[in-house]
Protein backbone atom coordinates (compact mmCIF):
# COMPACT_ATOMS: atom_id res chain seq x y z
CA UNK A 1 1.29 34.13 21.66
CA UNK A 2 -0.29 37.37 21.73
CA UNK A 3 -3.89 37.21 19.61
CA UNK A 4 -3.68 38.74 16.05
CA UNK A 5 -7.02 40.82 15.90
CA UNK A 6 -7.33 41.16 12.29
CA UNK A 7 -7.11 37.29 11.95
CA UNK A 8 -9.98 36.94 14.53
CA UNK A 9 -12.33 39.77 13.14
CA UNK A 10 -11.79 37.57 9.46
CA UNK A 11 -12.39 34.42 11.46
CA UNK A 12 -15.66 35.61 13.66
CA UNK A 13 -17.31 36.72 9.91
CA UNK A 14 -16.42 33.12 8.56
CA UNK A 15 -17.79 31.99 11.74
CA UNK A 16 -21.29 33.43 11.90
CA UNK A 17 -22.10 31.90 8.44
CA UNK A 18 -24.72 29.29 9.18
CA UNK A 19 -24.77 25.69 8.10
CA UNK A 20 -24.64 24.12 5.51
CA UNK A 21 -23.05 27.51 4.25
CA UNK A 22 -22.84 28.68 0.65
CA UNK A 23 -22.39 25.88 -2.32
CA UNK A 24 -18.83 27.43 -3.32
CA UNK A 25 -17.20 29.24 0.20
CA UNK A 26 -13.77 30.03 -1.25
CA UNK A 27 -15.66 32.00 -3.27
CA UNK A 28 -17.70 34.51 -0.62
CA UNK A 29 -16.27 37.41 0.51
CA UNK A 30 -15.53 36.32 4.15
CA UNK A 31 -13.00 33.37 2.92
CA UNK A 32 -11.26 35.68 -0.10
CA UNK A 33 -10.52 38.55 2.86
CA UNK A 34 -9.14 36.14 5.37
CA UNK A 35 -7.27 33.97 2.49
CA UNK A 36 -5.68 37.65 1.40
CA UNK A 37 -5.03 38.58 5.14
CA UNK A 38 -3.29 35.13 5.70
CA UNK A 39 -1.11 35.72 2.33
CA UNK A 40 -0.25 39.16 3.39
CA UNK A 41 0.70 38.50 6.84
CA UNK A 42 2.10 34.52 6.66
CA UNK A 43 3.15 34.38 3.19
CA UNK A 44 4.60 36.42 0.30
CA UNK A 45 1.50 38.15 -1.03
CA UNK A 46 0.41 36.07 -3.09
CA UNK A 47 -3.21 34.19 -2.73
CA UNK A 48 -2.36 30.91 -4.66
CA UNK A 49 -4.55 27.74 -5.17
CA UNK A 50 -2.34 26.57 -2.77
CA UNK A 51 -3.07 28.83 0.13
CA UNK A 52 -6.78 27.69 -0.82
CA UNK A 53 -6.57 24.26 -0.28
CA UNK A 54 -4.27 24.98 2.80
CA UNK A 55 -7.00 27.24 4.87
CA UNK A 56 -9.72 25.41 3.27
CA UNK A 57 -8.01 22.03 5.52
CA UNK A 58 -6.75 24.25 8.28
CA UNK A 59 -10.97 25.44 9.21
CA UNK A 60 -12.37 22.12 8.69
CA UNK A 61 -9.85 20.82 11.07
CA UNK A 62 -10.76 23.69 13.48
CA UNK A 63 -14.06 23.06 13.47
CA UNK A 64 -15.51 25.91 10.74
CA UNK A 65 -19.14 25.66 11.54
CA UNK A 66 -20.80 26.01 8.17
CA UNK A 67 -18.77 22.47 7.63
CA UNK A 68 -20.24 20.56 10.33
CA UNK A 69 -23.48 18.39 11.18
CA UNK A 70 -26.42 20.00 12.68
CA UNK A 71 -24.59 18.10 16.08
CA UNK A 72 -21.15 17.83 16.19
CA UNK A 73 -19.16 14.98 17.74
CA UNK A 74 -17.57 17.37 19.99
CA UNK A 75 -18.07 21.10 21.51
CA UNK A 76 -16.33 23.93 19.04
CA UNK A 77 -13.36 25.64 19.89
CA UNK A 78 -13.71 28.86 21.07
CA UNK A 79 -12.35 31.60 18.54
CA UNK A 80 -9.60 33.05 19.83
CA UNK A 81 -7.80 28.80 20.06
CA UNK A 82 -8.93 28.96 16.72
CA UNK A 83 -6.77 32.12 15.60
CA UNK A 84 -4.05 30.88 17.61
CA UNK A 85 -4.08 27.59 16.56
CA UNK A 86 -3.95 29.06 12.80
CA UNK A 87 -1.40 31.59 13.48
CA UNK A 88 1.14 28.82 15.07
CA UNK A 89 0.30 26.55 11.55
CA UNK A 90 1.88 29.90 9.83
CA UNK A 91 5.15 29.73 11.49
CA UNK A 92 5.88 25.99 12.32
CA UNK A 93 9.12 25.02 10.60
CA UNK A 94 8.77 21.00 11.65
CA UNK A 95 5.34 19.05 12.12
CA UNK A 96 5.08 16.05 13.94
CA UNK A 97 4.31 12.76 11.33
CA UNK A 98 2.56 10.04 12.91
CA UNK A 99 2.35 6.32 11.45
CA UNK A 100 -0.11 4.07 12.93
CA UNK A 101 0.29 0.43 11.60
CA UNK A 102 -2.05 -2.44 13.03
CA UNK A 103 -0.53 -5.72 13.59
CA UNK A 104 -3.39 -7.87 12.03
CA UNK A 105 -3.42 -11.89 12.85
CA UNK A 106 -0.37 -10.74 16.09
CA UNK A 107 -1.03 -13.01 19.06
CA UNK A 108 -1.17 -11.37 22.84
CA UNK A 109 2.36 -9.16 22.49
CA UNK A 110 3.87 -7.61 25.29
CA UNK A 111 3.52 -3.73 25.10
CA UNK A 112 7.32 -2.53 23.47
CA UNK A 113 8.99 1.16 23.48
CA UNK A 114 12.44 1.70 20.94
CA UNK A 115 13.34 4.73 19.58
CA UNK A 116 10.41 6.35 18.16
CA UNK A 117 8.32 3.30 17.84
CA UNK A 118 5.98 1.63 20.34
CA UNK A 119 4.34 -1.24 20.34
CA UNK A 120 1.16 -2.13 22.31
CA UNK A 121 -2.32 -2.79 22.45
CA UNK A 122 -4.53 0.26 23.00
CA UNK A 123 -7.86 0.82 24.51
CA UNK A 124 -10.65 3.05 22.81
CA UNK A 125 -10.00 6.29 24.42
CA UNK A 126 -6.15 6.03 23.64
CA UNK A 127 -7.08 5.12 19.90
CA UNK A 128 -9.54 8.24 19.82
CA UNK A 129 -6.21 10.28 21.04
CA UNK A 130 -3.93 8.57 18.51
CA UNK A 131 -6.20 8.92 15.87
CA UNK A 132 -7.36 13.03 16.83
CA UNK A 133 -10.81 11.55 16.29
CA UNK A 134 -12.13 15.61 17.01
CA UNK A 135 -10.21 16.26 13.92
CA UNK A 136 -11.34 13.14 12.00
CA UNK A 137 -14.98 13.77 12.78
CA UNK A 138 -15.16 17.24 11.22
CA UNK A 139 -13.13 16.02 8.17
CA UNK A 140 -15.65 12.73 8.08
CA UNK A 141 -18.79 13.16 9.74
CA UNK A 142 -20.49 10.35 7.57
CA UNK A 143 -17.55 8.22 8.76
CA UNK A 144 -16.72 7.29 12.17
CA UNK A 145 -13.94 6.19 14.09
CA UNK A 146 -14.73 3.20 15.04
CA UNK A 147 -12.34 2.99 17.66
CA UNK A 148 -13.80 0.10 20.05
CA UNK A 149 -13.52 -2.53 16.96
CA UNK A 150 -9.91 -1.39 16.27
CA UNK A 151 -8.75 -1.91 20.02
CA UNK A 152 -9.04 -5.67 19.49
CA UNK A 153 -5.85 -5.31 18.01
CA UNK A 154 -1.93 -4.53 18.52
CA UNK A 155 -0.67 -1.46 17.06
CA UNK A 156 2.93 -0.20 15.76
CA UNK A 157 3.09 3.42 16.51
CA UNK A 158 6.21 5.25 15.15
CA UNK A 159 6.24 9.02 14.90
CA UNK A 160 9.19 11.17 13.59
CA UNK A 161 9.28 15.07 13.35
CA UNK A 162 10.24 15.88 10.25
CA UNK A 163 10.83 19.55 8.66
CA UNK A 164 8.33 21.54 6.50
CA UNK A 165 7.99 23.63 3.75
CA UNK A 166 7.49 27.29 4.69
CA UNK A 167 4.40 27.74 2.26
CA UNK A 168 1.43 25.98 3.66
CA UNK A 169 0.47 25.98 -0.04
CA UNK A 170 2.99 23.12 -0.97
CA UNK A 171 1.91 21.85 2.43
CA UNK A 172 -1.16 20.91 0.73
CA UNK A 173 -0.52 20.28 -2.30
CA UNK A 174 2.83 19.06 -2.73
CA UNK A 175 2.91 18.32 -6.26
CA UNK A 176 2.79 21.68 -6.89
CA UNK A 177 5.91 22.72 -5.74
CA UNK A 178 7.25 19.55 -7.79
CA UNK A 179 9.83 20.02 -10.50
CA UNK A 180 7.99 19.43 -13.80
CA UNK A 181 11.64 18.45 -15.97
CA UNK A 182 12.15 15.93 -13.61
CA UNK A 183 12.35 12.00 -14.79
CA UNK A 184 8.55 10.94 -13.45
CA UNK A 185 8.74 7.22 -14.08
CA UNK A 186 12.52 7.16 -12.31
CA UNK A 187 13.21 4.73 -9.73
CA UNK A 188 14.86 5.05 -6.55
CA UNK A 189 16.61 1.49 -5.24
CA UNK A 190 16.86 3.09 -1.70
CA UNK A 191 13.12 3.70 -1.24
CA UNK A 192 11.17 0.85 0.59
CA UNK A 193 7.41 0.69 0.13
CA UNK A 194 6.96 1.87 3.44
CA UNK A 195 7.76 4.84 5.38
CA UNK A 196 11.83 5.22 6.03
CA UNK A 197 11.09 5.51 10.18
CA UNK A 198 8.53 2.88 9.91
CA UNK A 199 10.97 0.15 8.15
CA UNK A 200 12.87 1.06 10.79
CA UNK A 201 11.31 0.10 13.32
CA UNK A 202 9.78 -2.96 11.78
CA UNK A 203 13.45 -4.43 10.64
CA UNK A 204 14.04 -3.66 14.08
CA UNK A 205 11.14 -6.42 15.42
CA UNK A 206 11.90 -8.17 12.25
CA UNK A 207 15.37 -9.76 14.05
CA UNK A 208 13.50 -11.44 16.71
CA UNK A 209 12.90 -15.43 16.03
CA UNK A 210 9.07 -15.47 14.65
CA UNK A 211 9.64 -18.37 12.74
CA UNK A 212 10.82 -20.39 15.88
CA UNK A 213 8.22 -18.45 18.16
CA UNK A 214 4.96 -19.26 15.71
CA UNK A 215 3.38 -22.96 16.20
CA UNK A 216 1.74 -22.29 12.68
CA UNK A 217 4.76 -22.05 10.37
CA UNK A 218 2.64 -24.03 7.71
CA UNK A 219 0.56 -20.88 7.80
CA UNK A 220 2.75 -18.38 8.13
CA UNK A 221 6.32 -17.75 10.20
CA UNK A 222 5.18 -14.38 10.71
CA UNK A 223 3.59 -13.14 13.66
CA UNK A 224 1.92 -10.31 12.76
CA UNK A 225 1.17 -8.87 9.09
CA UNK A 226 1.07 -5.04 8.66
CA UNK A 227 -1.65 -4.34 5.70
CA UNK A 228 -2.01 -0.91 5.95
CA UNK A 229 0.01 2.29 7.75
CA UNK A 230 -2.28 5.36 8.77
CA UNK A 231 -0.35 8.50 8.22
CA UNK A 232 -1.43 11.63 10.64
CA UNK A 233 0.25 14.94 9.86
CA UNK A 234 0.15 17.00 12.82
CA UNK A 235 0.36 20.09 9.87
CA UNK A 236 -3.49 21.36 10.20
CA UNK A 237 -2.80 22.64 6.20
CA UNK A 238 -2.41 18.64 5.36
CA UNK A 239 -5.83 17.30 5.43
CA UNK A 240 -6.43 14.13 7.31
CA UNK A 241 -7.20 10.52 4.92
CA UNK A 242 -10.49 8.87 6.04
CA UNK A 243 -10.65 6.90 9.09
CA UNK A 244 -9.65 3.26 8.78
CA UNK A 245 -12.24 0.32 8.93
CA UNK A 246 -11.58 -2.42 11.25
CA UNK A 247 -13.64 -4.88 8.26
CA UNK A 248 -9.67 -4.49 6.35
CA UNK A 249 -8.44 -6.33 9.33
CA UNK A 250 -8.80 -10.36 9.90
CA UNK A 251 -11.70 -10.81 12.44
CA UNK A 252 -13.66 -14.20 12.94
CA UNK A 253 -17.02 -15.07 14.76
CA UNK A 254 -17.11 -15.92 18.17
CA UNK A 255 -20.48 -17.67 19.47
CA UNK A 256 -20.97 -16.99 23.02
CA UNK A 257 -24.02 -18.06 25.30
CA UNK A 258 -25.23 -15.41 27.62
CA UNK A 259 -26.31 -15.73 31.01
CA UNK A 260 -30.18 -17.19 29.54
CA UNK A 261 -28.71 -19.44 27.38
CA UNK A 262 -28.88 -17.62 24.35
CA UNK A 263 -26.11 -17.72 22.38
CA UNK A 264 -24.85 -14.58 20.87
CA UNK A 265 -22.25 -14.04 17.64
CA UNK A 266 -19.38 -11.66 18.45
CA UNK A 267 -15.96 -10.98 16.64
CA UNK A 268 -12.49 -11.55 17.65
CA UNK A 269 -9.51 -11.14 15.65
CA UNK A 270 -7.97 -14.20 14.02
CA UNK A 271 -4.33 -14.98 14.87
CA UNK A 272 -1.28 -16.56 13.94
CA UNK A 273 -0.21 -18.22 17.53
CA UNK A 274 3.04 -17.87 19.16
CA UNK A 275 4.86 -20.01 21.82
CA UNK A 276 4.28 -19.03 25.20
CA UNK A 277 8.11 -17.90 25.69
CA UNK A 278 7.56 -15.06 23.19
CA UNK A 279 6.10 -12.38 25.09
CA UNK A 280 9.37 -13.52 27.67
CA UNK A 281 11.89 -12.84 25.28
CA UNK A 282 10.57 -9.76 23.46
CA UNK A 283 10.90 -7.99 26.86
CA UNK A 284 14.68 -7.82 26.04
CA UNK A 285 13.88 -6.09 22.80
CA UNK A 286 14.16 -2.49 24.39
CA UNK A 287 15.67 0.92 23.96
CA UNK A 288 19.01 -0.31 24.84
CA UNK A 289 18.81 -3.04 21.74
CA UNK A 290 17.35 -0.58 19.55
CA UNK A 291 20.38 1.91 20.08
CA UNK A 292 22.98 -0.76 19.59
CA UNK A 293 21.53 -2.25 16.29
CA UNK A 294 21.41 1.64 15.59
CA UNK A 295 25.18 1.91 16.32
CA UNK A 296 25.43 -1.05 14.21
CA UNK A 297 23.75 0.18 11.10
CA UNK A 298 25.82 3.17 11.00
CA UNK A 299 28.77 1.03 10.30
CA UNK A 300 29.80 -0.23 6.73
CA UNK A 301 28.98 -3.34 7.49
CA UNK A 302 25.43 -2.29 7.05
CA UNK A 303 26.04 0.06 3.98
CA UNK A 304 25.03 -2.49 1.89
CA UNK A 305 20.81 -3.30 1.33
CA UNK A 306 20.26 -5.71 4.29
CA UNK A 307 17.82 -3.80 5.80
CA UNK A 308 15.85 -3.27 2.41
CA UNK A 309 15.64 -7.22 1.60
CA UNK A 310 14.67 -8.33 5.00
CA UNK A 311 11.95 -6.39 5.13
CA UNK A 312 11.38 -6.90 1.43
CA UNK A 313 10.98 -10.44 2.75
CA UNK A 314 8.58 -9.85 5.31
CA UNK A 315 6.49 -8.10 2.55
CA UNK A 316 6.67 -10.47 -0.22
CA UNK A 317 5.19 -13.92 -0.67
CA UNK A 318 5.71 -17.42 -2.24
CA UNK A 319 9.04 -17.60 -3.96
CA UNK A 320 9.56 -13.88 -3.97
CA UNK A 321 10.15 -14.44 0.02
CA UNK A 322 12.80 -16.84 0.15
CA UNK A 323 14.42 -15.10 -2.86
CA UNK A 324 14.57 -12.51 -1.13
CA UNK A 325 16.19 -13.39 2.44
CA UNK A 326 18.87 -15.39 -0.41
CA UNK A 327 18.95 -11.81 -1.28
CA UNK A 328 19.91 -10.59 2.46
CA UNK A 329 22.35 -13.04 2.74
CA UNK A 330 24.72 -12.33 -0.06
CA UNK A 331 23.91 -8.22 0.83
CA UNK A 332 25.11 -9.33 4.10
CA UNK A 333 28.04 -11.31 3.01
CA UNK A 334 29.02 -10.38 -0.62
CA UNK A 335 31.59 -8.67 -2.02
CA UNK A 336 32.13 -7.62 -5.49
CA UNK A 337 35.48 -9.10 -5.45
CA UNK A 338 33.91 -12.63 -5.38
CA UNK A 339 32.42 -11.78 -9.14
CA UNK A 340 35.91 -9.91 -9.84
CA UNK A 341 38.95 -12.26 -9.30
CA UNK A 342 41.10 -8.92 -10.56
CA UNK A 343 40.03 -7.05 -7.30
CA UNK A 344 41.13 -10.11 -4.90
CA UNK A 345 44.58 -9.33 -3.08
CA UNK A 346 47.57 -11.33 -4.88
CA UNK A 347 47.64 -14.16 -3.82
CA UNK A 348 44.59 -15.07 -3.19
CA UNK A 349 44.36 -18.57 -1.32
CA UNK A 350 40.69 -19.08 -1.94
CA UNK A 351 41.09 -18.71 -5.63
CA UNK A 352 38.98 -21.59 -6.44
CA UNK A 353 35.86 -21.01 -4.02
CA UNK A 354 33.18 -19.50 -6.67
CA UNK A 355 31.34 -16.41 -5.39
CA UNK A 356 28.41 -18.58 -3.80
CA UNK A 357 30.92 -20.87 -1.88
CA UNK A 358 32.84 -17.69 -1.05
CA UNK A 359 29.36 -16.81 0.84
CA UNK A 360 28.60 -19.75 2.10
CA UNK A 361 31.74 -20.00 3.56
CA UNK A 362 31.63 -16.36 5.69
CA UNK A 363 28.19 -17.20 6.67
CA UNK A 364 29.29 -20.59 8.64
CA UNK A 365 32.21 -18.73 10.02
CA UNK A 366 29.79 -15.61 11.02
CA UNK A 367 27.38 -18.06 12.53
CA UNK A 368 30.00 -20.96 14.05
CA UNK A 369 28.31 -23.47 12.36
CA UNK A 370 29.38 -26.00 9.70
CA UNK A 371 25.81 -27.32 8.83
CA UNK A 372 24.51 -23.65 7.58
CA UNK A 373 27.16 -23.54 4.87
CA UNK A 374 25.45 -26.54 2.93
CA UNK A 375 21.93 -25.10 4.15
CA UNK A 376 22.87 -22.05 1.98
CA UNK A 377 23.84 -23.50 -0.59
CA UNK A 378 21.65 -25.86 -1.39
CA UNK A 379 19.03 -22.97 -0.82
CA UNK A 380 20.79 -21.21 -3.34
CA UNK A 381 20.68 -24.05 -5.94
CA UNK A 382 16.88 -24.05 -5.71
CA UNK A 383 17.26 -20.23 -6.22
CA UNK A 384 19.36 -21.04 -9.68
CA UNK A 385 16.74 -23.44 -10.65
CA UNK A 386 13.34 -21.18 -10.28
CA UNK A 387 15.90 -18.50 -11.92
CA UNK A 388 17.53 -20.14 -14.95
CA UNK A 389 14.12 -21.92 -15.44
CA UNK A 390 15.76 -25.45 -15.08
CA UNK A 391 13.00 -28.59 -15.09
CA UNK A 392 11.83 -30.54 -12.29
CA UNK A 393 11.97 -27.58 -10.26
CA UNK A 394 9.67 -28.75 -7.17
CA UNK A 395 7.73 -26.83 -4.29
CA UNK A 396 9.43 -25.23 -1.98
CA UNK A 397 8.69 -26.78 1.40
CA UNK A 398 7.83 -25.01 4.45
CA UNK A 399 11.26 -26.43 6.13
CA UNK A 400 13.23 -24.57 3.30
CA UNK A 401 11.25 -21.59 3.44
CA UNK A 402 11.19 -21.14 6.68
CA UNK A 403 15.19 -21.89 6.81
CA UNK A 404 15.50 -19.07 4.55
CA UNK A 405 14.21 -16.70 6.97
CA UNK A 406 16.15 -18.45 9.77
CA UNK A 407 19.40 -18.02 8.13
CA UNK A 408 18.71 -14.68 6.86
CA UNK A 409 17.80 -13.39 10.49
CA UNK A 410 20.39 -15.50 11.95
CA UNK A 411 23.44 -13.36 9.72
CA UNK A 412 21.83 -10.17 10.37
CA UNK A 413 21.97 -10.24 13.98
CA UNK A 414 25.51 -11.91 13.66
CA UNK A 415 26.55 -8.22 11.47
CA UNK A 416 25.51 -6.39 14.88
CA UNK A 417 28.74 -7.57 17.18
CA UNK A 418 30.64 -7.69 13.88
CA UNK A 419 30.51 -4.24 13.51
CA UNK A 420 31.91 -2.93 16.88
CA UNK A 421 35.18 -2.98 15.39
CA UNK A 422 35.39 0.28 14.01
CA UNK A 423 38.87 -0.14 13.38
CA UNK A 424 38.74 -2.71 10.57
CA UNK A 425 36.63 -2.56 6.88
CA UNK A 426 34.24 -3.97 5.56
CA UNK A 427 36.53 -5.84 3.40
CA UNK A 428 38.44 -7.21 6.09
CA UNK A 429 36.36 -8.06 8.36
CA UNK A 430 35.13 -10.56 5.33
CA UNK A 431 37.97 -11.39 4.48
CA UNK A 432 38.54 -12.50 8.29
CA UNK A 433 34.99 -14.49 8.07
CA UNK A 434 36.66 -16.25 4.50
CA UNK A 435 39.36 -17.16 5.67
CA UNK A 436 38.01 -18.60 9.03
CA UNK A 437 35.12 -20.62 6.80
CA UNK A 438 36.87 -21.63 4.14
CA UNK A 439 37.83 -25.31 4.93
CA UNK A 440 34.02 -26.03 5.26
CA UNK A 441 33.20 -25.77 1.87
CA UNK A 442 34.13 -27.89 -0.84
């Protein structure tokens, strides 16, 4: 890209200004004629707030001098990257959104790559990378990366690119580009708490068999928790949050004795431990599994909010959980015909199977298994008793909870070979599963 010498003669005057700079810089002269330039050329003419907020995120990012300690973390850019490196912001149409999510309390994983996800454990340089820590630094030079604590633990990358307003003013600051008639406190059922690409991937490891895999199920099936996702924009108009502190992540002492004797207190991160034949079988969760449960999900089998309430599950705690892999289930296996006898084919030979039986029933089918059918519904029935607020209702044990999660998994990854057959419904394939399963329930 050929250099744009107006937008370096308005960058070497911003440049020269010492440190600390001028209380107000949007203010001076030097910032006002390259945020005019930079409307003129880039954007419609007009020098919004917007376009303010944009550059003013764009230079600290490049490394604006005035903005930085008397000794940076790393050398500046020379000035002509800089332009460049502004000019290209400009006229990007996509950026590329990273996610970083650590896996607090996972035990030694094998490194994983599916899609647009990986999954590994990454040392201190490769964290500085993931992170830009060059960027982070001049955004946070009180607050630094501290990126040899955070390698202690296993990471879910995913990264998606994703297309972007022209206007780097609603780059950075969205809301203002935001309908003001529309319904604020509206709810949308298809949007999970997390990121769309990162529930991917993480209903993606969610299939594999943690609960049978962890020797602490009184603790926790899981094997990993996820308390916090990272978001890096590649966009240099969206500014950077602060860097994360490893102190939100679950670390223990560990007393050690060094080589006089002494002993010395470290950290290590706490863990919920797996059976040894995990890292074995998670090899076989790979690109090639990732693109059939993709396959899979495009299907109508999976039109319905599976994928929501499983992770919903992972998320959620105490009763809330196992409610909600109940809740998987009957996405998985429901149909609105079993609530509405007048949308059931004529005759219908399962007329007296009520709409939980008529699950239960699919399920043991789905799965080959008699024994599940009473599993579920007994699980239900201690779903109708928290619900309907019946007394006696008693804990829930850690069996039962952790069948819950079982059974939900279990049906999900049944839906997956299920839905190769493009040639039949939704509907029928049910109806298939119903009528195979229906002499098991009673």
């Amino acid at each position: 890209m050929p250099v744009d010498h107006q937008l370096l003669d308005a960058l070497e005057i911003l440049w020269c200004i010492p440190p600390p700079g001028p209380d107000n810089l949007w203010s001076t002269p030097a910032f006002v004629t390259l945020k005019d330039l930079c409307a003129q050329q880039y954007g419609n003419g007009k020098a919004t707030l917007g376009l303010t907020f944009a550059l003013s995120n764009a230079l600290r990012s490049l490394g604006l001098p005035c903005w930085q300690p008397p000794t940076p973390l790393d050398p500046a850019l020379d000035l002509e990257s800089v332009a460049a490196n502004l000019a290209k912001a400009f006229s990007r149409r996509t950026t590329v959104r990273r996610y970083i999510c650590p896996l607090d309390l996972a035990d030694d994983l094998p490194s994983l790559a599916f899609g647009n996800a990986r999954l590994a454990q990454l040392n201190a340089k490769d964290l500085d990378i993931l992170f830009d820590r060059s960027r982070l630094a001049r955004h946070f030079p009180a607050l630094p990366l501290d990126s040899d604590r955070l390698a202690q633990f296993h990471w879910l990358v995913v990264e998606e690119e994703i297309e972007i307003d022209r206007e780097a003013g609603a780059r950075a600051l969205p809301f203002l580009s935001m309908r003001m008639d529309r319904d604020l406190g509206e709810i949308d059922p298809h949007l999970s708490r997390f990121p769309s690409a990162v529930e991917d991937a993480l209903f993606f490891l969610l299939l594999a068999p943690w609960e049978e895999w962890s020797t602490m199920t009184e603790v926790d099936w899981r094997g990993f928790r996820i308390p916090w996702i990272y978001t890096l924009d590649e966009d240099l108009f969206v500014a950077p949050s602060r860097p994360p502190s490893p102190d939100s992540l679950s670390l223990e002492p560990l007393i050690v004795q060094n080589d006089w004797g002494d002993e010395i207190e470290l950290e290590r991160p706490s863990v919920l431990q797996l059976d040894d034949c995990a890292s074995l079988e998670m090899q076989h969760m790979n690109d090639a599994a990732w693109t059939e449960l993709k396959a899979a999900r495009a299907t109508p089998l999976f039109e319905t909010p599976v994928v929501h309430f499983l992770v919903r599950a992972f998320l959620a705690d105490g009763v809330d959980e196992v409610i909600a892999h109940l809740t998987v289930i009957e996405a998985a296996l429901g149909l609105e015909s079993d609530h509405r006898p007048k949308l059931r084919p004529k005759p219908d030979p399962h007329s007296r199977l009520s709409p939980t039986k008529r699950v239960a029933a699919r399920l043991g089918a789905a799965l080959n298994e008699i024994k599940v059918t009473q599993d579920y519904m007994d699980l239900f029935d201690l779903r109708s008793e928290f619900i309907h607020g019946r007394a006696g209702l008693k804990k829930i044990s850690t069996r039962k909870r952790v069948l819950a999660r079982s059974i939900a998994r279990r049906i999900v990854r049944a839906l997956i070979p299920l839905a190769t057959n493009p040639a039949l419904s939704r509907d029928e394939i049910l109806s298939k599963l119903l009528a195979k399963g229906a002499g098991h329930t009673s």
